[in-house]
Protein backbone atom coordinates (compact mmCIF):
# COMPACT_ATOMS: atom_id res chain seq x y z
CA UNK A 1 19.18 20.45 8.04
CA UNK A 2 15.29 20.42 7.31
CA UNK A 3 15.86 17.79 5.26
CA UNK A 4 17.17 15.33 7.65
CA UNK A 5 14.68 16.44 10.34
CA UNK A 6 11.51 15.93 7.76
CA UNK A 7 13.70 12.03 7.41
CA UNK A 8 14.26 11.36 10.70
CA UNK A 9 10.57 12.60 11.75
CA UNK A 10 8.95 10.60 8.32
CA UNK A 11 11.17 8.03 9.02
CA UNK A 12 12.16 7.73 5.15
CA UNK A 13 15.99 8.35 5.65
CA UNK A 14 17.17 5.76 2.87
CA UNK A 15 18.15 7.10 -0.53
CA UNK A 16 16.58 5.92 -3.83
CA UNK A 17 18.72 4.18 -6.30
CA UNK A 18 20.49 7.01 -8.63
CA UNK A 19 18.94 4.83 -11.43
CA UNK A 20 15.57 4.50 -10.48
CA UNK A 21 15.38 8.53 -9.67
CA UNK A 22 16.09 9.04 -13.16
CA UNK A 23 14.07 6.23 -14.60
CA UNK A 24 10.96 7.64 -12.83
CA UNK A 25 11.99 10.82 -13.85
CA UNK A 26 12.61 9.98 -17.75
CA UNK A 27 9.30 7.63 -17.91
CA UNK A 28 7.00 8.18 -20.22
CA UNK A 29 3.44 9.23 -19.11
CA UNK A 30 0.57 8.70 -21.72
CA UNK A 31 -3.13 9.05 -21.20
CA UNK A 32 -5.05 6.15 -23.12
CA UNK A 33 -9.24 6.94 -23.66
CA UNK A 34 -10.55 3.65 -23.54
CA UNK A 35 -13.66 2.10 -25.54
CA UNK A 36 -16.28 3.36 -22.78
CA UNK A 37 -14.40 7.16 -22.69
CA UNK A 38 -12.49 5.73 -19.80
CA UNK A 39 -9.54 7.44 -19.20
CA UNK A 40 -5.97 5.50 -18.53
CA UNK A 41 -2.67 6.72 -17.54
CA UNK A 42 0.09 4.47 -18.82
CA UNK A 43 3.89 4.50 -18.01
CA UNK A 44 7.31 3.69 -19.39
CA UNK A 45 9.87 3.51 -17.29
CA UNK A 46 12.93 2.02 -17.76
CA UNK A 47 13.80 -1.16 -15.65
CA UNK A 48 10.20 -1.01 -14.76
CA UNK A 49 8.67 -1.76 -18.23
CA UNK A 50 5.13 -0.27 -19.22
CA UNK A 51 2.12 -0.45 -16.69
CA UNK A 52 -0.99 1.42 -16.06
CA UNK A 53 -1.21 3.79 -13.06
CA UNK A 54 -3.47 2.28 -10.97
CA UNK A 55 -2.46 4.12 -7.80
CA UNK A 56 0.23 4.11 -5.27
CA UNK A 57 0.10 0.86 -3.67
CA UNK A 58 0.52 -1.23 -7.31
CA UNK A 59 3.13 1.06 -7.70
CA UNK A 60 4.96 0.54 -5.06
CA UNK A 61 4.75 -3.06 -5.23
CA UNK A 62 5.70 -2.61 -9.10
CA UNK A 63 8.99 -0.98 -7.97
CA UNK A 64 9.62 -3.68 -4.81
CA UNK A 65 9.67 -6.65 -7.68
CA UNK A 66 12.16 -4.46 -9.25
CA UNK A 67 14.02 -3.96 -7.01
CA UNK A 68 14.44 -6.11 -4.35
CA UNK A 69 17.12 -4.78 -2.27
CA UNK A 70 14.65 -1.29 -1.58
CA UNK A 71 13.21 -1.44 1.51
CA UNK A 72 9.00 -0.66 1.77
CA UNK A 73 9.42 1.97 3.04
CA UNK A 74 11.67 3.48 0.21
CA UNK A 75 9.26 1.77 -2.23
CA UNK A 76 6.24 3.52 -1.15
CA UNK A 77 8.65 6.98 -1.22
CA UNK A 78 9.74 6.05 -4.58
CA UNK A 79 5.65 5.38 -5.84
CA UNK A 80 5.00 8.86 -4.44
CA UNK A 81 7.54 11.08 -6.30
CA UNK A 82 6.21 8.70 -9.39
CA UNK A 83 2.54 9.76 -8.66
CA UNK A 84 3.64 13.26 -8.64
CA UNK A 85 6.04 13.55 -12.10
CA UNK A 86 2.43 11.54 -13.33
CA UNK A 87 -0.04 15.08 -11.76
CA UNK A 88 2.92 17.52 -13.08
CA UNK A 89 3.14 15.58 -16.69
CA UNK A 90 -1.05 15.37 -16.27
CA UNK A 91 -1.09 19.32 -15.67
CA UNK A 92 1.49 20.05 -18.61
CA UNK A 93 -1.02 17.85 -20.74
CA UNK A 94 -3.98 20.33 -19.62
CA UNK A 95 -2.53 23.38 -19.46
CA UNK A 96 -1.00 22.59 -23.23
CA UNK A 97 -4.84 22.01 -24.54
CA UNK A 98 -6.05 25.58 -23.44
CA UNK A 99 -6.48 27.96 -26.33
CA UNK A 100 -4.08 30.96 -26.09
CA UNK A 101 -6.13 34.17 -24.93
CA UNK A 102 -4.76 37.55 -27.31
CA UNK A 103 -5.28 40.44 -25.24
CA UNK A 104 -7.73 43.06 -25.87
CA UNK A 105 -4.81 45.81 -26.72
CA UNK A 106 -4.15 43.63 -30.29
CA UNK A 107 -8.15 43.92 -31.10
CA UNK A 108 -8.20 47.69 -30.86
């Protein structure tokens, strides 16, 4: 019921492709230091191939070309639930780097 209130008031009532939901979800998110210690994100995703993230409109566009039959609209939904499995897989990353704190009762 929220759900199709938050479409009809977003206006982003079409469904994503079954196959592109779980392409975006499967892909393959890799940070890449370049030669100046500049940081790139690059994707996987099957039926979309391998690109660097270089925000949502390229994304968006990236998906149109793939498929052609999305409308914009759906696009730009589908380059936004991309740009957040890229923070969540980003935050993984950094939270996976931190050392592991022992608690004060195992130093006693």
């Amino acid at each position: 019921m929220i759900g199709a209130f938050l479409d009809r008031l977003t206006g982003s009532g079409e469904r994503l492709p079954r196959d592109l939901i779980l392409a975006l979800e499967r892909a393959s998110v890799m940070d890449r230091v370049g030669a100046d210690d500049d940081s790139r994100i690059l994707i996987h995703a099957a039926g979309l191939g391998s690109f660097h993230w270089h925000g949502l409109k390229p994304a968006a566009e990236r998906i149109a070309r793939h498929y052609p039959d999305l409308p914009a609209a759906s696009c730009r939904y589908a380059a936004r639930l991309l740009a957040s499995i890229v923070a969540d897989r980003n935050r993984q990353a950094f939270r996976g780097h931190r050392a592991q704190r022992r608690g004060w009762v195992y130093d006693y």
